[in-house]
Protein backbone atom coordinates (compact mmCIF):
# COMPACT_ATOMS: atom_id res chain seq x y z
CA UNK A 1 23.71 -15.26 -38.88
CA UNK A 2 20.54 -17.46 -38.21
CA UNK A 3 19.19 -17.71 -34.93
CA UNK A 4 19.94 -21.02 -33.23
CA UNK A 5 16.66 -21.14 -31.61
CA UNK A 6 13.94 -22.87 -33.45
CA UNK A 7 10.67 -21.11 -34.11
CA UNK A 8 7.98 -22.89 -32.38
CA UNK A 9 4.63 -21.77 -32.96
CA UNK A 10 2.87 -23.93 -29.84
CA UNK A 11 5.29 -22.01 -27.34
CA UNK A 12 4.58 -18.92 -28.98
CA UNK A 13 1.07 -19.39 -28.32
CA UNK A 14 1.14 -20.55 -24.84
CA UNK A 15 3.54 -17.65 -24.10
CA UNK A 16 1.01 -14.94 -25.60
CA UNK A 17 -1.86 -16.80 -23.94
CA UNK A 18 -0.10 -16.46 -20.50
CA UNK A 19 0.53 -12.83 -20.98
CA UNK A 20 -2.87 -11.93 -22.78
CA UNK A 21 -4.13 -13.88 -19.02
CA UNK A 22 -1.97 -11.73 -16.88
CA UNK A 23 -3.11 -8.79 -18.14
CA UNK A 24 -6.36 -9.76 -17.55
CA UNK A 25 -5.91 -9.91 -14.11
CA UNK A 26 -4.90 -6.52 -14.56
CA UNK A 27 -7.65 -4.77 -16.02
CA UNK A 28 -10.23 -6.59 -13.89
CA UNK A 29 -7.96 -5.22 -10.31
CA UNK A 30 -8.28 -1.80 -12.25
CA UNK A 31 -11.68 -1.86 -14.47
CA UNK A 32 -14.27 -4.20 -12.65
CA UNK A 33 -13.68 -3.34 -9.36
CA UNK A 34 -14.82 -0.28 -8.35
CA UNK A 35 -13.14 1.09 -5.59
CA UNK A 36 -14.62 4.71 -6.36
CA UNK A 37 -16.24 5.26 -2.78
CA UNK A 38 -13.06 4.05 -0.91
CA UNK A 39 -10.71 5.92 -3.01
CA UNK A 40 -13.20 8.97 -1.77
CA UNK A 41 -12.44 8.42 1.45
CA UNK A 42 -9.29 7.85 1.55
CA UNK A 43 -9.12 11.02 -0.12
CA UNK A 44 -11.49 12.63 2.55
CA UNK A 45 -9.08 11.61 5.53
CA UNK A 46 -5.91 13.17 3.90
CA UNK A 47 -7.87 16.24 3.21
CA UNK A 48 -8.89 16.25 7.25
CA UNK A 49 -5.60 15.01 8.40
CA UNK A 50 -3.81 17.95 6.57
CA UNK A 51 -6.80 20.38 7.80
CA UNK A 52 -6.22 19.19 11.26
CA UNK A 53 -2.26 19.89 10.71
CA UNK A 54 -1.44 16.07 10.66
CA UNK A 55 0.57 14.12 8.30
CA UNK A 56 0.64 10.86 6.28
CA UNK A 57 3.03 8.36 7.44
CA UNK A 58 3.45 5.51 4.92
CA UNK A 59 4.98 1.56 5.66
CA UNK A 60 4.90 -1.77 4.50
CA UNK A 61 7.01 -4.48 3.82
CA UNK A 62 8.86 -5.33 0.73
CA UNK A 63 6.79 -3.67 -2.66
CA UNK A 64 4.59 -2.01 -0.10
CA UNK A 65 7.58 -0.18 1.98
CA UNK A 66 8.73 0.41 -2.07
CA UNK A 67 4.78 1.91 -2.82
CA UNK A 68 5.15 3.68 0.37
CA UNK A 69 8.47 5.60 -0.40
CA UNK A 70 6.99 6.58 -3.85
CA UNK A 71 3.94 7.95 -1.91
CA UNK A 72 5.35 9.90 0.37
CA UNK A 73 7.52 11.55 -2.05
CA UNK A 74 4.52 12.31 -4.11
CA UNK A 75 2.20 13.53 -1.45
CA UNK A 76 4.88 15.58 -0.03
CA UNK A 77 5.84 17.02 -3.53
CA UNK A 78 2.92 17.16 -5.79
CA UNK A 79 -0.11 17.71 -2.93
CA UNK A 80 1.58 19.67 -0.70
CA UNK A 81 0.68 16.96 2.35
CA UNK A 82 3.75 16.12 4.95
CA UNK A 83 4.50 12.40 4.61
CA UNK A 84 6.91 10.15 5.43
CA UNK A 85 8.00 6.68 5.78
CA UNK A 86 9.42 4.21 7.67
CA UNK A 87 11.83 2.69 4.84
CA UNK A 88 15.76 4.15 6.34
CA UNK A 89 18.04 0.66 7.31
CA UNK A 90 19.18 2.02 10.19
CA UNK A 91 15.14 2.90 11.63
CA UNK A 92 14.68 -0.78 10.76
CA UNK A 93 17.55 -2.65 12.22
CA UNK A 94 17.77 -0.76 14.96
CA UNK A 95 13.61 -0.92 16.00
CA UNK A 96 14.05 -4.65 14.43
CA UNK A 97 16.84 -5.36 16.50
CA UNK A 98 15.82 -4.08 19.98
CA UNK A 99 11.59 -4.44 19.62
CA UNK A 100 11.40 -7.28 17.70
CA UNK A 101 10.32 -7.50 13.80
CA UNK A 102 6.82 -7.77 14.77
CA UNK A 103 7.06 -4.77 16.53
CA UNK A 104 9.34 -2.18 14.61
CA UNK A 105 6.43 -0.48 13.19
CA UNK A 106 4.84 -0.02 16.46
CA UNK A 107 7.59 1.60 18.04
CA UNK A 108 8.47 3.56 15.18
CA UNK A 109 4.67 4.92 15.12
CA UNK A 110 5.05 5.73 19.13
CA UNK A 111 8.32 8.05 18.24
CA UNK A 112 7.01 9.36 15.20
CA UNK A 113 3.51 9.35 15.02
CA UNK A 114 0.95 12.17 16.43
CA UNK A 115 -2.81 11.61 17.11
CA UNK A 116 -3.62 14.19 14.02
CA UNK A 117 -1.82 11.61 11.47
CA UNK A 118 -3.06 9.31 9.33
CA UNK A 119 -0.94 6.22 8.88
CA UNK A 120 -1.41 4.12 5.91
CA UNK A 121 -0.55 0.36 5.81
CA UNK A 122 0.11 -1.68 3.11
CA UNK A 123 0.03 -5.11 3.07
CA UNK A 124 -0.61 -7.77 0.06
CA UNK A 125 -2.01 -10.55 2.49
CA UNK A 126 -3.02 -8.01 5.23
CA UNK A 127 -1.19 -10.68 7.67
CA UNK A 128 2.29 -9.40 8.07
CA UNK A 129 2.34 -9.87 11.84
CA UNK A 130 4.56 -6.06 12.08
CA UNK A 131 2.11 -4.37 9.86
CA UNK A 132 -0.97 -6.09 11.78
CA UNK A 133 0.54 -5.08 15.27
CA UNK A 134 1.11 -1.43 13.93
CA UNK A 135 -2.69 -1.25 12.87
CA UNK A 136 -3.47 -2.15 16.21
CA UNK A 137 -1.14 0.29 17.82
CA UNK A 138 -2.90 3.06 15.61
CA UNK A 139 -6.54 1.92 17.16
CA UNK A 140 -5.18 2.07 20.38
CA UNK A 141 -3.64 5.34 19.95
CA UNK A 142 -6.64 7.04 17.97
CA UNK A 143 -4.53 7.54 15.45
CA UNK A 144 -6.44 7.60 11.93
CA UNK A 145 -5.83 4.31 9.74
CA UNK A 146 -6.01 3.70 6.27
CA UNK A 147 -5.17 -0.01 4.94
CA UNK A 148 -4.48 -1.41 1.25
CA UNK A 149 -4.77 -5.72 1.16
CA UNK A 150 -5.12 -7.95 -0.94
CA UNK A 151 -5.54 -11.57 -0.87
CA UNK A 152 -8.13 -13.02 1.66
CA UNK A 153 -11.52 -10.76 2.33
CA UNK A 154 -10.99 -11.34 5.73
CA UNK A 155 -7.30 -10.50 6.31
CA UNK A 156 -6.77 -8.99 9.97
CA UNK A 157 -5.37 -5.98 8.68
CA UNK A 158 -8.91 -4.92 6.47
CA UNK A 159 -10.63 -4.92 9.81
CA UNK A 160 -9.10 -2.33 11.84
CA UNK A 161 -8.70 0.32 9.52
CA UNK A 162 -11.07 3.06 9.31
CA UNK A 163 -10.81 3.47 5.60
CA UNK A 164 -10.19 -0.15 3.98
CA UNK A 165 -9.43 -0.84 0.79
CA UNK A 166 -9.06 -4.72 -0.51
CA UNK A 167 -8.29 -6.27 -4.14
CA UNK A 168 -9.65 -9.84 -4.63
CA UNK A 169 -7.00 -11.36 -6.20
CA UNK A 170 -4.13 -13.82 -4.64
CA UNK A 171 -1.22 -12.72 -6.89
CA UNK A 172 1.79 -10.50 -4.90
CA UNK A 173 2.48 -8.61 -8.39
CA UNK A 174 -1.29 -7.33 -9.65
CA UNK A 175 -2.37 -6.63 -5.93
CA UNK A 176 0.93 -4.29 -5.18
CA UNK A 177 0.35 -3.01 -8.47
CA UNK A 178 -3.32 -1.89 -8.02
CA UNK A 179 -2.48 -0.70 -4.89
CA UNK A 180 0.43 2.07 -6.53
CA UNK A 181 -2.97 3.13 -9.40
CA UNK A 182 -5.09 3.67 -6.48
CA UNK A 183 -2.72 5.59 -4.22
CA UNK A 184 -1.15 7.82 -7.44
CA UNK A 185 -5.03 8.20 -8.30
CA UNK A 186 -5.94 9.75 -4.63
CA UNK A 187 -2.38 11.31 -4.84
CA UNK A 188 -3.41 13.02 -8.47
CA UNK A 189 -6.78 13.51 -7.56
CA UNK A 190 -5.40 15.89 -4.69
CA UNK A 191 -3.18 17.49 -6.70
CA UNK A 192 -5.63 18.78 -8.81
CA UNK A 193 -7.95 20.29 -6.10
């Protein structure tokens, strides 16, 4: 049987060109920016959050509530550092439903969290208005903040964190994907401590 689709060698191209772009996107987010200092903090603050008998509390909308479930699995399993997240239906709905979206992190934080946590936001555009108002909760509260944006350099959310870490680059997919490396990396990092 002969395939009905005609070979065409300008489509071809175009496709591998797109791909052979995308995935330079990628190894720039990963290779040229160095993130090596941050990524040491971030580090440093789970090590004095677990010292201090605190844990990691994870959220995020979307790929980031996704990244944060994988994190706090991994954390939990392969560092030995309590985490959770804030990804169960009925948490949302219900804190959605009677606070507000904008505010179901916050109230979520103020039943769950403890001033010797460390929460970590994620956010692509470091707008989400419920990830921004959480961040603010956290100053408020003294509780220790960790961010991951993307998008603009001065996103809300990269400002009130006190470890901030930001990818320059406008594209949902390679900034929620650089954001998993450079958690797994802390993540493995710890592990092997």
């Amino acid at each position: 049987m002969t395939d009905p689709t005609p070979s065409d060698s300008s489509s071809n191209r175009e496709s591998d060109s797109w791909f052979l772009s995308y995935m330079e996107a990628y190894r720039q987010s990963l290779l040229e920016t160095n993130v090596s200092a941050e990524l040491k903090s971030f580090r440093d603050l789970i090590i004095e959050t677990k010292g201090n008998g605190g844990k990691l509390i994870f959220a995020g909308n979307g790929a980031s509530a996704a990244i944060s479930s994988h994190a706090a699995v991994d954390f939990t399993k392969q560092c030995g550092i309590r985490s959770i997240c804030f990804n169960e239906a009925d948490l949302i709905t219900c804190f959605g439903n009677d606070y507000g979206y904008e505010s179901w992190i916050k109230e979520a934080l103020k039943a769950y969290a403890d001033s010797r946590d460390c929460v970590v936001l994620i956010s692509s555009s470091g707008s989400s208005p419920n990830v921004v108002e959480a961040a603010r909760f956290c100053q408020s509260a003294k509780i220790s903040l960790a961010t991951f944006t993307g998008f603009s350099s001065d996103n809300p959310l990269r400002q009130l964190g006190r470890v901030n870490l930001w990818l320059d680059s406008d594209s949902y997919n390679v900034v929620e994907c650089t954001h998993m490396v450079w958690i797994m990396a802390v993540c493995d990092n710890l592990a092997e401590l």
